[in-house]
N, C-alpha and C. Protein backbone atom coordinates (compact mmCIF):
# COMPACT_ATOMS: atom_id res chain seq x y z
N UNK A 1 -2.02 24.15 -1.06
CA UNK A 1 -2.08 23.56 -2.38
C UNK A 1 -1.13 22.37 -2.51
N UNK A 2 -0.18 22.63 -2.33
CA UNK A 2 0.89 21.55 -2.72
C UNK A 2 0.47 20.27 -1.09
N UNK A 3 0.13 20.51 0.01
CA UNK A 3 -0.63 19.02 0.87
C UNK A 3 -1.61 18.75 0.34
N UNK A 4 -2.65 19.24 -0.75
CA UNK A 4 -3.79 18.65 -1.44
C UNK A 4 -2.95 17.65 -2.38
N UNK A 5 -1.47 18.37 -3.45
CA UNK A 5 -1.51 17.71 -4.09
C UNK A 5 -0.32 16.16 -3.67
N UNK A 6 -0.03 16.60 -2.29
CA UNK A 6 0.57 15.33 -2.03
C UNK A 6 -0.45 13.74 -1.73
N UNK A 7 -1.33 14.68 -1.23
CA UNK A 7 -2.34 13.63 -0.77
C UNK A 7 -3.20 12.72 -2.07
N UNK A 8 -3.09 13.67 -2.98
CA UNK A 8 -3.67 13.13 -4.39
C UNK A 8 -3.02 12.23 -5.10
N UNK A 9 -1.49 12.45 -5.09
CA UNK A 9 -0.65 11.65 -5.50
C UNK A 9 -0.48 10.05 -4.79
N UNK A 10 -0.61 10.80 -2.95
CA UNK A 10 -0.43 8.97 -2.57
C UNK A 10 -2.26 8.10 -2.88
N UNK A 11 -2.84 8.91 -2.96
CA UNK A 11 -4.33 7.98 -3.31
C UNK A 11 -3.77 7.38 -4.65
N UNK A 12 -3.42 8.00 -5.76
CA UNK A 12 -3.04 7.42 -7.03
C UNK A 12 -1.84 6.22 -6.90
N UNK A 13 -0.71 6.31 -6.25
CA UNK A 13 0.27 5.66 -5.82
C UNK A 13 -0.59 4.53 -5.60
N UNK A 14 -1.06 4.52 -4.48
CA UNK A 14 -1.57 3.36 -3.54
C UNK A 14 -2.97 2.76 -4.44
N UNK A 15 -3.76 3.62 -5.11
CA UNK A 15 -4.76 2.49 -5.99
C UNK A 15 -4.09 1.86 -7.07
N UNK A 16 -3.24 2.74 -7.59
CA UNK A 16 -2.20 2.27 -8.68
C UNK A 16 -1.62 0.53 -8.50
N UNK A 17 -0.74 0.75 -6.66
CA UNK A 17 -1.04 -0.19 -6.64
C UNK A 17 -1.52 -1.80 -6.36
N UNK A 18 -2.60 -1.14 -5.90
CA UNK A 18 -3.86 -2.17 -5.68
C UNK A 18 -4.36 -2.61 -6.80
N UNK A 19 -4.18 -2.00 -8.42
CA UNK A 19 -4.82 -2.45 -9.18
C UNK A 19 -3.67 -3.42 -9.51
N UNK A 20 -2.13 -3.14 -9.54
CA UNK A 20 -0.80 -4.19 -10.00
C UNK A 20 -1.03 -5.38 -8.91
N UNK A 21 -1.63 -5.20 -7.77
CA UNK A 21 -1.48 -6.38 -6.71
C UNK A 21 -2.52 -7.13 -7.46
N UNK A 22 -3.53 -6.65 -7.61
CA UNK A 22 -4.31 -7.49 -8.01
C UNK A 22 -4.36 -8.08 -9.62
N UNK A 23 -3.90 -7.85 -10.34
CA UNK A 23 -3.55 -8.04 -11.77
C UNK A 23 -2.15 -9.26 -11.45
N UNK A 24 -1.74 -9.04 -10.19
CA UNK A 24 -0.50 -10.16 -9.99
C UNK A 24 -1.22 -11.22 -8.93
N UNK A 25 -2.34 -11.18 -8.36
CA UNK A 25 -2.48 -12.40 -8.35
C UNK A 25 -2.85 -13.41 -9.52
N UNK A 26 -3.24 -12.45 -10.33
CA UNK A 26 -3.38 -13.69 -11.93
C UNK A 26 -1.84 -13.73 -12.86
N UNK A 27 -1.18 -12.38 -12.94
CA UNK A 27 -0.08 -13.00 -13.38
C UNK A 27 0.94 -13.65 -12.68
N UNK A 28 2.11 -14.66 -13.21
CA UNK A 28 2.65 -14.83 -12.26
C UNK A 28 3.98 -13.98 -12.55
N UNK A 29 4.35 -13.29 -13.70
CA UNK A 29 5.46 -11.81 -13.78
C UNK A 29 5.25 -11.05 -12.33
N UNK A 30 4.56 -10.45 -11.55
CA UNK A 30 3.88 -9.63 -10.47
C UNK A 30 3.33 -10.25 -9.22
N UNK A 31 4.09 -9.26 -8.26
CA UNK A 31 4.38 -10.05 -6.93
C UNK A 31 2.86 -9.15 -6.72
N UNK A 32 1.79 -10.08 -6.78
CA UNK A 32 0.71 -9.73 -5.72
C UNK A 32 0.22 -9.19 -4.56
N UNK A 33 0.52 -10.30 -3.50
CA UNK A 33 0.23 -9.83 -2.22
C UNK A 33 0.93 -8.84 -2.08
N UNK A 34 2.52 -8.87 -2.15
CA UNK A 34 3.42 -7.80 -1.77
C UNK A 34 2.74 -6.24 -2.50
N UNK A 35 2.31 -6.49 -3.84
CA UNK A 35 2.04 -4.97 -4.37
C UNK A 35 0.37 -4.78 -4.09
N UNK A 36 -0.39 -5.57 -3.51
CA UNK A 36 -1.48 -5.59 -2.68
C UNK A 36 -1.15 -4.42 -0.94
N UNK A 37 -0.16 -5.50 -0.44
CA UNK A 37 0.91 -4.45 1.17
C UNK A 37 0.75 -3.24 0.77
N UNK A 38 1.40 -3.08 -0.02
CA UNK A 38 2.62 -1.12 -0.29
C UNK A 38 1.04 -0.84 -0.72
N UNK A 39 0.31 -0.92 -1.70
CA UNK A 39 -1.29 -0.16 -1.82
C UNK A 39 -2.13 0.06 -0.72
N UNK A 40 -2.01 -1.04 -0.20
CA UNK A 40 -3.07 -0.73 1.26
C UNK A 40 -2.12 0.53 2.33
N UNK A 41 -0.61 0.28 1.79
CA UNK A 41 0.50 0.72 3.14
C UNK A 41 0.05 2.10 2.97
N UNK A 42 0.23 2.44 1.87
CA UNK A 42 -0.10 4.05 1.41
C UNK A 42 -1.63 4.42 1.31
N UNK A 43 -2.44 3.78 1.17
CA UNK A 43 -3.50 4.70 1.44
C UNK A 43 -3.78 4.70 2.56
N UNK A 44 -3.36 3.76 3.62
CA UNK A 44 -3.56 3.82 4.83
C UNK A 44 -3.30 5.24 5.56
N UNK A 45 -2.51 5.59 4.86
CA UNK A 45 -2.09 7.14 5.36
C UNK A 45 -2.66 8.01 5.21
N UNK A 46 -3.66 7.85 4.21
CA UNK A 46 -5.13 9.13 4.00
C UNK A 46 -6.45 8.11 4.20
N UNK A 47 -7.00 7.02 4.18
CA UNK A 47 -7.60 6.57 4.48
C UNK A 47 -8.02 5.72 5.67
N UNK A 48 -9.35 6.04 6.47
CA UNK A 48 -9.25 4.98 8.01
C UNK A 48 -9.62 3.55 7.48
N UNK A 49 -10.26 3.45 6.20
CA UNK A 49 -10.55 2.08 5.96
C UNK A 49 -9.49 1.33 5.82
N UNK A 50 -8.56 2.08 5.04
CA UNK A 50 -7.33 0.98 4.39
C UNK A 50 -6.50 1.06 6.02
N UNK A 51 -6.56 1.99 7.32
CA UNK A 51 -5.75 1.45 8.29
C UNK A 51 -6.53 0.34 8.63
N UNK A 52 -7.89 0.47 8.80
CA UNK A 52 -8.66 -0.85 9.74
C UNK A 52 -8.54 -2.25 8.94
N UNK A 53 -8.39 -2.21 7.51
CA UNK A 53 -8.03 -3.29 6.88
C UNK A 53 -6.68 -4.26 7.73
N UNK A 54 -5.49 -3.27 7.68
CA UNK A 54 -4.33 -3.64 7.98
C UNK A 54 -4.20 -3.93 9.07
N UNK A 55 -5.26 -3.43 10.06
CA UNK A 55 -5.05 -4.06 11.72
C UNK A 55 -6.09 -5.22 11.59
N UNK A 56 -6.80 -5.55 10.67
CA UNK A 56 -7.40 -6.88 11.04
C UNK A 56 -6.89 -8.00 10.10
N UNK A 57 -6.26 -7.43 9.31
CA UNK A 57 -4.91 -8.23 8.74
C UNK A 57 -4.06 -9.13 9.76
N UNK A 58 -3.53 -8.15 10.34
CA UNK A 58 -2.52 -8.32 11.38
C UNK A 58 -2.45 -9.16 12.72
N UNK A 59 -4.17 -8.63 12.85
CA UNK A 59 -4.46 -9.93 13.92
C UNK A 59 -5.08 -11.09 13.18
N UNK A 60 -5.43 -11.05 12.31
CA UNK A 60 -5.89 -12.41 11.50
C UNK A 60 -5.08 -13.38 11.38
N UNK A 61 -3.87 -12.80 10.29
CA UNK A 61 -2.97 -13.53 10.37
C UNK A 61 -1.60 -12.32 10.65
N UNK A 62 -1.55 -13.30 12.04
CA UNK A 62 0.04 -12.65 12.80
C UNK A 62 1.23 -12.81 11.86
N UNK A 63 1.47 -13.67 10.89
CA UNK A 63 2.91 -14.23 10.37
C UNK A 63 3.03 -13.36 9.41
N UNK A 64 1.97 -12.96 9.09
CA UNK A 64 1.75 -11.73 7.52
C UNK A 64 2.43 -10.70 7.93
N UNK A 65 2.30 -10.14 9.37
CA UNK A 65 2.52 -8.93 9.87
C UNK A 65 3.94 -8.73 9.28
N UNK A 66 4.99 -9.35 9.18
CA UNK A 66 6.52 -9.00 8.17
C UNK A 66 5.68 -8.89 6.82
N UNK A 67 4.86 -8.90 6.63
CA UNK A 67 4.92 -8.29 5.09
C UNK A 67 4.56 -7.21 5.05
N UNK A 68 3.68 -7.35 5.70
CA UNK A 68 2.68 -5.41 6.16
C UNK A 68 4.00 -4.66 6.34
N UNK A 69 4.64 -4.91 7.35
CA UNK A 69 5.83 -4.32 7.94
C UNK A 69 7.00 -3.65 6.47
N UNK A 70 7.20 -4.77 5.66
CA UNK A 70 8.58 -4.82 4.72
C UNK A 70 7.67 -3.71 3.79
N UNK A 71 6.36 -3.98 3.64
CA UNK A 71 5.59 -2.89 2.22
C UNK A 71 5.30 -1.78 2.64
N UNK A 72 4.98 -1.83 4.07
CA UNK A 72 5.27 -0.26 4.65
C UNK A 72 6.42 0.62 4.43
N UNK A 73 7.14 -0.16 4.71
CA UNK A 73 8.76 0.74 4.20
C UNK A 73 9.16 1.11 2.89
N UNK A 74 8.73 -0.10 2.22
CA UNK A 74 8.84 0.71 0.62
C UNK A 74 7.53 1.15 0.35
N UNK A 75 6.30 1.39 0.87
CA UNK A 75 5.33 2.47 -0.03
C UNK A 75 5.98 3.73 0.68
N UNK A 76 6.63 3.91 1.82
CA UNK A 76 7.07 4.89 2.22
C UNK A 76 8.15 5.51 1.87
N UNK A 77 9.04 4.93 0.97
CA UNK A 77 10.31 4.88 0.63
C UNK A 77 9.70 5.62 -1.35
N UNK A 78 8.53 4.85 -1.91
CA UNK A 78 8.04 5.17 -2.71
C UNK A 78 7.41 6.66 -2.68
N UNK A 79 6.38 6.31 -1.69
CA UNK A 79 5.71 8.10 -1.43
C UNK A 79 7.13 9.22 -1.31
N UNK A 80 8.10 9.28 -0.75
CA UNK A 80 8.83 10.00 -0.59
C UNK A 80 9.54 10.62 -1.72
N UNK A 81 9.63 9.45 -2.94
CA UNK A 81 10.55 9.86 -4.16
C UNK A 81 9.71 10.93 -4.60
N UNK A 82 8.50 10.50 -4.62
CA UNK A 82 7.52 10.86 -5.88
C UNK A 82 7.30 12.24 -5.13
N UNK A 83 6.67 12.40 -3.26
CA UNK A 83 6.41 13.63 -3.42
C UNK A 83 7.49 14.51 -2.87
N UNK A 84 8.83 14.20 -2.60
CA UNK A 84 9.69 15.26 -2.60
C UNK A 84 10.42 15.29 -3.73
């Protein structure tokens, strides 16, 4: 019960925010791409789409890969508060 409800929480985390990444590429208050990273970073962890996104990210554009990298650490740093 409680790995169902961790897994539920990072899907919410991570669309949560994919919907702020994307609401910040129109505002300019909200760091976009970056809260675009940490959404994809975390669902990547229950989803194979959102990993295959991030590896063709990565080889697409190589220079991005420090961002993938920096939003990985805080959606991970995030997932951790919330589910421990």
């Amino acid at each position: 019960m409680r790995q169902k409800a961790r897994r539920w929480t990072k899907l919410l985390l991570g669309w949560t925010f994919l919907v702020l990444g994307v609401l910040g590429l129109f505002l300019p208050i909200l760091q976009g791409v970056l809260f675009l990273a940490i959404g994809f970073s975390i669902l990547a962890q229950e989803q194979p789409w959102a990993r295959r996104l991030i590896d063709r990210g990565r080889h697409r554009w190589p220079r991005a890969a420090t961002v993938f990298d920096d939003a990985k650490h805080k959606a991970e740093a995030w997932v951790h508060r919330v589910t421990h």
